[in-house]
PDB file of N, CA and C in Angstrom:
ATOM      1  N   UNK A   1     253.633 190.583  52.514  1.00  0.00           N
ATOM      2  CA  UNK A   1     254.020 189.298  51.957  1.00  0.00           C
ATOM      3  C   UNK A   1     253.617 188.158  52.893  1.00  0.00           C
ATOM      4  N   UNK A   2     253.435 188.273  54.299  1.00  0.00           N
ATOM      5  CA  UNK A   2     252.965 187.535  55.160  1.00  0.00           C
ATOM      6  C   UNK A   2     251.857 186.971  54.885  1.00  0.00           C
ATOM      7  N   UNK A   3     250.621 187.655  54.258  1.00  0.00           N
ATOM      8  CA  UNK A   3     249.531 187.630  54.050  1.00  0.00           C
ATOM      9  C   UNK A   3     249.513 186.445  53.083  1.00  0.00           C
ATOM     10  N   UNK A   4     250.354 186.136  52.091  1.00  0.00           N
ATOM     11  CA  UNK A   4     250.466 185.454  50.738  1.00  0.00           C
ATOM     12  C   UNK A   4     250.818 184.161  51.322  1.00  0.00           C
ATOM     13  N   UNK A   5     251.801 184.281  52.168  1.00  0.00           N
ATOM     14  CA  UNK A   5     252.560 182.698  52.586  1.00  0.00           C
ATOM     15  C   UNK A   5     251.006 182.526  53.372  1.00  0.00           C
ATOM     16  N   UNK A   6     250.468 182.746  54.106  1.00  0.00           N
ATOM     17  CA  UNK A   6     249.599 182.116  54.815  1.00  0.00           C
ATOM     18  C   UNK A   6     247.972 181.918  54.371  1.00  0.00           C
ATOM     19  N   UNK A   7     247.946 182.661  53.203  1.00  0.00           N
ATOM     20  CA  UNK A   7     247.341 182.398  52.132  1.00  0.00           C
ATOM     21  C   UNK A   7     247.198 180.856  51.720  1.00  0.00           C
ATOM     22  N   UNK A   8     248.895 180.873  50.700  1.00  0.00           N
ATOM     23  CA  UNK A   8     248.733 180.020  50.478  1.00  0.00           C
ATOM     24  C   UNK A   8     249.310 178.744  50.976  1.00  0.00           C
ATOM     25  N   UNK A   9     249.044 178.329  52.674  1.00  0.00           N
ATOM     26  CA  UNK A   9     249.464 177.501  53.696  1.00  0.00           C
ATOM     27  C   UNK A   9     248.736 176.684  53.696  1.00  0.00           C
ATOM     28  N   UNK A  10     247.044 176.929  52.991  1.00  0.00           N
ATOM     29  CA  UNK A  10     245.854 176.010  52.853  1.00  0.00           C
ATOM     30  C   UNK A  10     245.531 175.279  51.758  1.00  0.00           C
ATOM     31  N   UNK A  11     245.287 174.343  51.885  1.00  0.00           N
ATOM     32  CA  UNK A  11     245.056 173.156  50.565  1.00  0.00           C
ATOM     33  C   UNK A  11     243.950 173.717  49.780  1.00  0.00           C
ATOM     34  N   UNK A  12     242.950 174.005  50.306  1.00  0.00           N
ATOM     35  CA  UNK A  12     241.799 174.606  49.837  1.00  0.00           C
ATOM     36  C   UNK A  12     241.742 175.983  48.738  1.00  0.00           C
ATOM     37  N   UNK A  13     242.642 176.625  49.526  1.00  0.00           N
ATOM     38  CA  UNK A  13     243.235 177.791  49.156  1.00  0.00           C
ATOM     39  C   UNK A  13     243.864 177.857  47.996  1.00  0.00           C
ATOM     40  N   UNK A  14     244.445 176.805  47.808  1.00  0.00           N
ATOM     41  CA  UNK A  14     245.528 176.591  46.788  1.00  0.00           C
ATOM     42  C   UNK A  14     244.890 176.078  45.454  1.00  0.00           C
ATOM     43  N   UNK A  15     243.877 175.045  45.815  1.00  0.00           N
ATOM     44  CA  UNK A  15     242.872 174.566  44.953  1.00  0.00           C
ATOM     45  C   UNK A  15     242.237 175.616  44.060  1.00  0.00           C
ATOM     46  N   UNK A  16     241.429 176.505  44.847  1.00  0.00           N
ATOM     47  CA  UNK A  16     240.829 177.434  44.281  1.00  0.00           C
ATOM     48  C   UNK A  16     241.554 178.594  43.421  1.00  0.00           C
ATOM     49  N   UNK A  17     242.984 178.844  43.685  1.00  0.00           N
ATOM     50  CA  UNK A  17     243.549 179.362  42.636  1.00  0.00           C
ATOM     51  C   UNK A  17     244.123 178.642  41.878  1.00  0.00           C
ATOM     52  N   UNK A  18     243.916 177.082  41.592  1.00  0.00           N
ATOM     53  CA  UNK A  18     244.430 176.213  40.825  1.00  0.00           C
ATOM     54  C   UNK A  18     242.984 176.755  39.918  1.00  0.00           C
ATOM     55  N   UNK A  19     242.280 176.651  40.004  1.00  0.00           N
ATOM     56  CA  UNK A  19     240.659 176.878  39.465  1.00  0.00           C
ATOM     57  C   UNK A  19     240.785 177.867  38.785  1.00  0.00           C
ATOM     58  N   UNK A  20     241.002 178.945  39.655  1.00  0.00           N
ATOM     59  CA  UNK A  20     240.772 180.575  38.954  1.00  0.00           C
ATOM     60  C   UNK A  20     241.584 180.948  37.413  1.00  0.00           C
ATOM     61  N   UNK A  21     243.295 180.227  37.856  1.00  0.00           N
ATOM     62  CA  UNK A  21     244.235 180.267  37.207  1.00  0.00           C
ATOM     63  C   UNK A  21     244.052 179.511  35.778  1.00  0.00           C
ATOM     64  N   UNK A  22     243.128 178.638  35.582  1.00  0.00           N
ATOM     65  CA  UNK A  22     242.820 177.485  34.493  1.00  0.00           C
ATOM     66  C   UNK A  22     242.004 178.150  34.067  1.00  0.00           C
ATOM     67  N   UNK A  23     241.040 178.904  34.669  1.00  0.00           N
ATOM     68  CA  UNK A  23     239.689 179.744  33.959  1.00  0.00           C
ATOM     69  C   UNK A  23     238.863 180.692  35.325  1.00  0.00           C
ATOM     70  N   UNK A  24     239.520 181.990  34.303  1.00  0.00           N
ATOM     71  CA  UNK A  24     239.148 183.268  35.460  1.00  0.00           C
ATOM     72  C   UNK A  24     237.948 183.491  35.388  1.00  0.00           C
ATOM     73  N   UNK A  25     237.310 184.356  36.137  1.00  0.00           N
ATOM     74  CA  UNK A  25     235.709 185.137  35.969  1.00  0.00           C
ATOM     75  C   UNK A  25     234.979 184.620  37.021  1.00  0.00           C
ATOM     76  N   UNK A  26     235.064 183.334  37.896  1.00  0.00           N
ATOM     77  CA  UNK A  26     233.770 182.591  38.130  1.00  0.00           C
ATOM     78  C   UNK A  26     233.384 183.352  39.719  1.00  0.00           C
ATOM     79  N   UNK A  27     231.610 182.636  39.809  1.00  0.00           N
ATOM     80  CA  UNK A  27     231.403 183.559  40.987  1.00  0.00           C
ATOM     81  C   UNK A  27     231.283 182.257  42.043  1.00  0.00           C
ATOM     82  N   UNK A  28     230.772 182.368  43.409  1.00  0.00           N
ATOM     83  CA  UNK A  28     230.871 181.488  44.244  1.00  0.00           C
ATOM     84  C   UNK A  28     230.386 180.593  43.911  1.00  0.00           C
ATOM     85  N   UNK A  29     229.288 180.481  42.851  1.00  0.00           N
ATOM     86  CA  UNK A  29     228.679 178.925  43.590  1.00  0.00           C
ATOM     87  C   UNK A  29     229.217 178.596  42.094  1.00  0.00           C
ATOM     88  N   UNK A  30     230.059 179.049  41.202  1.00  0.00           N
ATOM     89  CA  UNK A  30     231.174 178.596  40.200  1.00  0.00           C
ATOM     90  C   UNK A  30     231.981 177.488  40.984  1.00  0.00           C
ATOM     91  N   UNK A  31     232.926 178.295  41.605  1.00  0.00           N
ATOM     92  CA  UNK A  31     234.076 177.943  42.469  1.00  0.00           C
ATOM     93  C   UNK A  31     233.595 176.319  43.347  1.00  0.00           C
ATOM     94  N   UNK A  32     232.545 176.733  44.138  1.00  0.00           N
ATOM     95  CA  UNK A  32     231.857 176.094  45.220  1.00  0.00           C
ATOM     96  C   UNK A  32     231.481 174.183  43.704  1.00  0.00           C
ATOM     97  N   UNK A  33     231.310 174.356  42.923  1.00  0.00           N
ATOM     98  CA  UNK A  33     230.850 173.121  41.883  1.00  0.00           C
ATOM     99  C   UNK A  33     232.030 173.028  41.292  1.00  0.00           C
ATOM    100  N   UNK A  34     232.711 173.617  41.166  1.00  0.00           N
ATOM    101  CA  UNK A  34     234.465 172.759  40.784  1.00  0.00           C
ATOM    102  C   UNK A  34     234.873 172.533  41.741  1.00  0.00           C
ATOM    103  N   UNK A  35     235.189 172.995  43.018  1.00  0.00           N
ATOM    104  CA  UNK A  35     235.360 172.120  44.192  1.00  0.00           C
ATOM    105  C   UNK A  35     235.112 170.797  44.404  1.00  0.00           C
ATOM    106  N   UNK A  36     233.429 171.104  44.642  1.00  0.00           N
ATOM    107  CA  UNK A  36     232.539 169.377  44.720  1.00  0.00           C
ATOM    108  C   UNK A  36     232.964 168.715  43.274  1.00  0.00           C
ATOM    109  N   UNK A  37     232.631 168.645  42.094  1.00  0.00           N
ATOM    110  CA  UNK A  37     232.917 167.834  41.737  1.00  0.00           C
ATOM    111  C   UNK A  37     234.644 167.267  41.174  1.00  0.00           C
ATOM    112  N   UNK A  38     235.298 168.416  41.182  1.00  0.00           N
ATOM    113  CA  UNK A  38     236.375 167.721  40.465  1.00  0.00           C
ATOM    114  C   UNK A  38     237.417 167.448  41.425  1.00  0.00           C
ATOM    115  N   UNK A  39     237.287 167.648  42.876  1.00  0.00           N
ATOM    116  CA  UNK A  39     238.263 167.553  43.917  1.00  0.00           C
ATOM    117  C   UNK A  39     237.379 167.028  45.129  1.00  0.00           C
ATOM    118  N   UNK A  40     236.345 166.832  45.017  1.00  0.00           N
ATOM    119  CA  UNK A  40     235.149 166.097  46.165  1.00  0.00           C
ATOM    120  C   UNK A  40     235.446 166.761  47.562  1.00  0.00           C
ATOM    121  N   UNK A  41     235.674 168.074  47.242  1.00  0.00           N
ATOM    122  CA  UNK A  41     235.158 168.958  48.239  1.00  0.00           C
ATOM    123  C   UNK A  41     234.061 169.483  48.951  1.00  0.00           C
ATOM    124  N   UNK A  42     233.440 169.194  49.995  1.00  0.00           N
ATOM    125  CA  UNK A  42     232.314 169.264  50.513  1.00  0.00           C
ATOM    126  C   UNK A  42     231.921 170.457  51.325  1.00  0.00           C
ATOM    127  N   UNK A  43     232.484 171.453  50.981  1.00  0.00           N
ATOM    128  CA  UNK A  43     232.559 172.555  52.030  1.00  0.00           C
ATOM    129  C   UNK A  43     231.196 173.136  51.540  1.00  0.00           C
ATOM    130  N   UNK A  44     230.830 174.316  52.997  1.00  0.00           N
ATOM    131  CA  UNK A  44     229.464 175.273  52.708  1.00  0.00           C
ATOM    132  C   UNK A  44     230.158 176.566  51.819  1.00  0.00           C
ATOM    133  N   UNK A  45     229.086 176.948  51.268  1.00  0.00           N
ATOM    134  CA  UNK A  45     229.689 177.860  50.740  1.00  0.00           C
ATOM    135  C   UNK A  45     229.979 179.293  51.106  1.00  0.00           C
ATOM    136  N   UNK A  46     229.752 179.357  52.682  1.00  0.00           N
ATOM    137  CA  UNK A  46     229.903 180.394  53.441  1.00  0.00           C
ATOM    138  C   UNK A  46     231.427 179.774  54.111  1.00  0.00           C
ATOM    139  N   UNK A  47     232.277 178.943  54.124  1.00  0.00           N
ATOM    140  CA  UNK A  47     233.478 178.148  54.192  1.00  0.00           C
ATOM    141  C   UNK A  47     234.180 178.517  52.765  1.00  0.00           C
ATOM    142  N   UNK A  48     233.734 178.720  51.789  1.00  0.00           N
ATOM    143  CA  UNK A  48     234.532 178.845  50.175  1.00  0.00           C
ATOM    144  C   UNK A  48     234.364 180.166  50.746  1.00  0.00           C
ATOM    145  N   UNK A  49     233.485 181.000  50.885  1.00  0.00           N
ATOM    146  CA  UNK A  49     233.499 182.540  51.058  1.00  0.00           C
ATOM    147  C   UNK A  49     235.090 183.014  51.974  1.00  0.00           C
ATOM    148  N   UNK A  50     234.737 182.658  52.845  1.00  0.00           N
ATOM    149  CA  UNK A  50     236.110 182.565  53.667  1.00  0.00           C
ATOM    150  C   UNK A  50     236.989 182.645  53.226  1.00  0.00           C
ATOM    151  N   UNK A  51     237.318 181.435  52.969  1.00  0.00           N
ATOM    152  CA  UNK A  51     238.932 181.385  51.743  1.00  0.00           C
ATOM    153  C   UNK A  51     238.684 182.282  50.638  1.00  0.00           C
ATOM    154  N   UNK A  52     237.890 182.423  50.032  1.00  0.00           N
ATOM    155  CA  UNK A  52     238.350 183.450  49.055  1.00  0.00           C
ATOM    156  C   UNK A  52     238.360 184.910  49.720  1.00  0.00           C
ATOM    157  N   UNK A  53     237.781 185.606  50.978  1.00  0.00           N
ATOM    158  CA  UNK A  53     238.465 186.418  51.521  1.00  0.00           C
ATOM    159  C   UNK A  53     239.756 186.813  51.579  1.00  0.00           C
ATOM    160  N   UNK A  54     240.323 185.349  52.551  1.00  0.00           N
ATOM    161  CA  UNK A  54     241.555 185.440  52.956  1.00  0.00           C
ATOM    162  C   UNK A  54     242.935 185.905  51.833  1.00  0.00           C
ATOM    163  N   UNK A  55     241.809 185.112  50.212  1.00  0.00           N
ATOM    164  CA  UNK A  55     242.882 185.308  49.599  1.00  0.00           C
ATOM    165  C   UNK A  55     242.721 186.370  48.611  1.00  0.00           C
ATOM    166  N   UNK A  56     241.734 186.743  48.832  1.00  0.00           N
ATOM    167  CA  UNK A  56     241.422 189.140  48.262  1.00  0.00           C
ATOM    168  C   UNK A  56     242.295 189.735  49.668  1.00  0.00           C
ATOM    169  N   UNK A  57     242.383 189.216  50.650  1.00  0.00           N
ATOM    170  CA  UNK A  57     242.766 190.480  51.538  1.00  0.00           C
ATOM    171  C   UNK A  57     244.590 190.300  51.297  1.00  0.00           C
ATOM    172  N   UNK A  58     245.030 188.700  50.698  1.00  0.00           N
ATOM    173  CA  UNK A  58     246.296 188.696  50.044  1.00  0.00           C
ATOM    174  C   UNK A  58     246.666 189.257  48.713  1.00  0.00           C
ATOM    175  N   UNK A  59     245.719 189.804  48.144  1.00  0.00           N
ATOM    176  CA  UNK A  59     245.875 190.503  46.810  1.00  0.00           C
ATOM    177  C   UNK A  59     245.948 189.167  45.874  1.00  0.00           C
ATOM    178  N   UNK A  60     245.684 187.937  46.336  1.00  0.00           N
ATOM    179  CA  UNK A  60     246.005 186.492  45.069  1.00  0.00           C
ATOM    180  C   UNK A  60     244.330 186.501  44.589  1.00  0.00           C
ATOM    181  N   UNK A  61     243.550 186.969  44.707  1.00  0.00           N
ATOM    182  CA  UNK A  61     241.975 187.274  43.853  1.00  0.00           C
ATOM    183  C   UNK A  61     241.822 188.790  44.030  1.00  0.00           C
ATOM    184  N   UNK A  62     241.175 189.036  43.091  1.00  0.00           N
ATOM    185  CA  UNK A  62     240.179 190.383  43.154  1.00  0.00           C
ATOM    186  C   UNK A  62     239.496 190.060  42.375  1.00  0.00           C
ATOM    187  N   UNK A  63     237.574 191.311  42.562  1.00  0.00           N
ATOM    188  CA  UNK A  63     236.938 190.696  42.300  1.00  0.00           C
ATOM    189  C   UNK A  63     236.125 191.962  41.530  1.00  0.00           C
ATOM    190  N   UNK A  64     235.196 191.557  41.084  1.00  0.00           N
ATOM    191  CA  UNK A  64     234.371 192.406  40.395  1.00  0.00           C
ATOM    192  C   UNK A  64     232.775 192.723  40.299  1.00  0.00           C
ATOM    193  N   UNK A  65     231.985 193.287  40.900  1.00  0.00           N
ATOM    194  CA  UNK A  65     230.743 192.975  40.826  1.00  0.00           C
ATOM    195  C   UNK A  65     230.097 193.587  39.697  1.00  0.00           C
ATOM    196  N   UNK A  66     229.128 192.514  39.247  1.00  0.00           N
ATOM    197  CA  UNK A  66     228.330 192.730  38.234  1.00  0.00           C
ATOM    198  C   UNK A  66     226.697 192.813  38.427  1.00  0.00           C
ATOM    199  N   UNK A  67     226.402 193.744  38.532  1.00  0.00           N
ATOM    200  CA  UNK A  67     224.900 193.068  38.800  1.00  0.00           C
ATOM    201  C   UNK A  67     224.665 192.641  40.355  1.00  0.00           C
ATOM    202  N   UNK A  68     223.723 191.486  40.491  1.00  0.00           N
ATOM    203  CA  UNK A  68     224.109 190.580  41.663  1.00  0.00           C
ATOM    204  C   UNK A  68     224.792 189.493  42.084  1.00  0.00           C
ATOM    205  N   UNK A  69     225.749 189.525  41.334  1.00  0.00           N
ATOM    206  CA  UNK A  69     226.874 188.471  40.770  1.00  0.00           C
ATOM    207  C   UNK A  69     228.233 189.009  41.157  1.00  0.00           C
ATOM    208  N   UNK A  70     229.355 187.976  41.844  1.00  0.00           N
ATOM    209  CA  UNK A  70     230.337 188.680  41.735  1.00  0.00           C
ATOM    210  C   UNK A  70     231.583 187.587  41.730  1.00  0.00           C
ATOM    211  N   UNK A  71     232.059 187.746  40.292  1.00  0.00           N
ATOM    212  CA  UNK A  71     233.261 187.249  39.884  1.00  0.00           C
ATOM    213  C   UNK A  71     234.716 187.367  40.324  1.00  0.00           C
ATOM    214  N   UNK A  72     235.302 186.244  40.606  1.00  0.00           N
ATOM    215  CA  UNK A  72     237.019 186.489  41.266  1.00  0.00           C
ATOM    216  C   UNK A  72     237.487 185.934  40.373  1.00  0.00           C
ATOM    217  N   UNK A  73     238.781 186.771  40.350  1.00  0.00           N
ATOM    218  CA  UNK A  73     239.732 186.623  39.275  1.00  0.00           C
ATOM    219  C   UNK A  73     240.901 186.279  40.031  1.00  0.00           C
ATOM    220  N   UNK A  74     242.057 185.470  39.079  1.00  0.00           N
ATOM    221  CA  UNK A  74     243.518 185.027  39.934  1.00  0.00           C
ATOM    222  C   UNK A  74     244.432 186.600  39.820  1.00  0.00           C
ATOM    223  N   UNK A  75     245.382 186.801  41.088  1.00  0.00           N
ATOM    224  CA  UNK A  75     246.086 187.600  40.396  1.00  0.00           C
ATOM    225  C   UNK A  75     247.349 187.502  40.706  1.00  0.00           C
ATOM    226  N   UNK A  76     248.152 187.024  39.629  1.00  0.00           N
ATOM    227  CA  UNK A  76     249.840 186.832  39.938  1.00  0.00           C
ATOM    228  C   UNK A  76     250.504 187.243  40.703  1.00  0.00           C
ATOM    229  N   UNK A  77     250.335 188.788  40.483  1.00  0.00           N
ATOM    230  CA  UNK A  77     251.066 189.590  41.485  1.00  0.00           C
ATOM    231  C   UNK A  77     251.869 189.264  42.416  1.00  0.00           C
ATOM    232  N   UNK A  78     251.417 189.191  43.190  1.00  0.00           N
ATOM    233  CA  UNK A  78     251.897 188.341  44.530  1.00  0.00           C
ATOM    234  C   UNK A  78     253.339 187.927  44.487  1.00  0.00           C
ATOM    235  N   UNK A  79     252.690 187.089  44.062  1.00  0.00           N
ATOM    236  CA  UNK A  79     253.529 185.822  43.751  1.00  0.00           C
ATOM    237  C   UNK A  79     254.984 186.110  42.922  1.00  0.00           C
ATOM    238  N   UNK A  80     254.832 187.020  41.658  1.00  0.00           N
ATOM    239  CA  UNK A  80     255.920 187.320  41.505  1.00  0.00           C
ATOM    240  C   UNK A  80     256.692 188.699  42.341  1.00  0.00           C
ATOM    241  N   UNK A  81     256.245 189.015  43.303  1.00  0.00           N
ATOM    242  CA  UNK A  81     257.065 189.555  44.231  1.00  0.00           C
ATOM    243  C   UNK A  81     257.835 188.838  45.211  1.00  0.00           C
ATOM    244  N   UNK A  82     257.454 187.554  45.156  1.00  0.00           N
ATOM    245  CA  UNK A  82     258.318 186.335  46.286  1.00  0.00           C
ATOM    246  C   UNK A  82     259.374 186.335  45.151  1.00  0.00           C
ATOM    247  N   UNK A  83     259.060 185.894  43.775  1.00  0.00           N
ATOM    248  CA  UNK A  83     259.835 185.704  43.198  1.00  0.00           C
ATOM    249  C   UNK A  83     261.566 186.914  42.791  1.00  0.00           C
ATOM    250  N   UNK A  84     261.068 188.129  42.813  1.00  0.00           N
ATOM    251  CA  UNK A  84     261.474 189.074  42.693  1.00  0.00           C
ATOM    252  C   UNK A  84     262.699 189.160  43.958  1.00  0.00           C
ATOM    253  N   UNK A  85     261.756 189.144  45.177  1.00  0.00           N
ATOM    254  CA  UNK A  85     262.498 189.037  46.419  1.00  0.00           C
ATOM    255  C   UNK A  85     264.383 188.363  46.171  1.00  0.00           C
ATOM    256  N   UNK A  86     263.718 186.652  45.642  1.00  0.00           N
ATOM    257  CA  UNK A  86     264.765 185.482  45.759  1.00  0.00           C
ATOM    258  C   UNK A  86     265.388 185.746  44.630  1.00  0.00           C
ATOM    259  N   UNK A  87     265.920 186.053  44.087  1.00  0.00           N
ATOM    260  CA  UNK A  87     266.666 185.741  42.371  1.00  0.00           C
ATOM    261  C   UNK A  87     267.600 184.690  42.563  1.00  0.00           C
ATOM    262  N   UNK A  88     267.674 184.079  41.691  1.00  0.00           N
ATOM    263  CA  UNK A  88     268.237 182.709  41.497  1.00  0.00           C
ATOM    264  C   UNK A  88     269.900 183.155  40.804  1.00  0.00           C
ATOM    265  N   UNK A  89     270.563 183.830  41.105  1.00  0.00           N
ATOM    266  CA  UNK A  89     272.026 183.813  40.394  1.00  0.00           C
ATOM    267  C   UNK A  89     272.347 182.568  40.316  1.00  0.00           C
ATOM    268  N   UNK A  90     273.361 182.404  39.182  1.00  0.00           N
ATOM    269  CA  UNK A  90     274.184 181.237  38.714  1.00  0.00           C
ATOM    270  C   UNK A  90     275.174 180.939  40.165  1.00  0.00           C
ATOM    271  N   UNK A  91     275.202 179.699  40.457  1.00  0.00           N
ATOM    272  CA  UNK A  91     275.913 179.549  41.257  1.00  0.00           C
ATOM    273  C   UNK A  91     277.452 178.521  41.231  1.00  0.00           C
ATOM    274  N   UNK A  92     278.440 178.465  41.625  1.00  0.00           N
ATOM    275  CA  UNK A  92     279.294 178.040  41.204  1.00  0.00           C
ATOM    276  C   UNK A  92     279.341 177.418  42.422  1.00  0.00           C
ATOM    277  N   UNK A  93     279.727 175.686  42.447  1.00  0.00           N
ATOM    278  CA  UNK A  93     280.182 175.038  43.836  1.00  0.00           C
ATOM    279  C   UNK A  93     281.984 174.644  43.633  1.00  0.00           C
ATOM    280  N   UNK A  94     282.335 175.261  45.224  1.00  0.00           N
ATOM    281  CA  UNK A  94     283.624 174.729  44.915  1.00  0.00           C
ATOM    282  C   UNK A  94     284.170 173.204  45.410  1.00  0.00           C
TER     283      UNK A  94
END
């Protein structure tokens, strides 16, 4: 679970599964042109490679190769195990 919080500790990071999550499948230089244009992100794309590492080795992408192409997908998971963790009971204040 460590892996996830520090995952997602990065702005960048967070972006790109804002991306994935709106529309799955895409491959780097996908990712790398919704970056630049819709958030004027200027990174190399050996810098996007990175982050999307960080966030396959958190289980929040996996990926798929096709060909010479290779598509990342968002994956919830994660995430609802933080959730799972915390449960929200009804709380009563006295």
């Amino acid at each position: 679970m460590v892996d996830v919080f520090r995952a997602l500790d990065d702005e960048t990071r967070r972006l790109v599964l804002d991306e994935l999550a709106a529309s799955d499948g895409k491959t780097l230089f996908d990712i790398c042109t919704v970056l630049t244009t819709r958030h004027g992100l200027s990174l190399t794309r050996q810098a996007i490679s990175q982050h999307l590492g960080v966030l396959e080795s958190a289980g929040l992408v996996v990926t798929e190769r096709r060909g010479r192409s290779k598509f990342h997908y968002f994956n919830p998971a994660p995430l609802s195990e933080i959730t799972r963790r915390w449960p929200h009971p009804e709380r009563t204040r006295s």
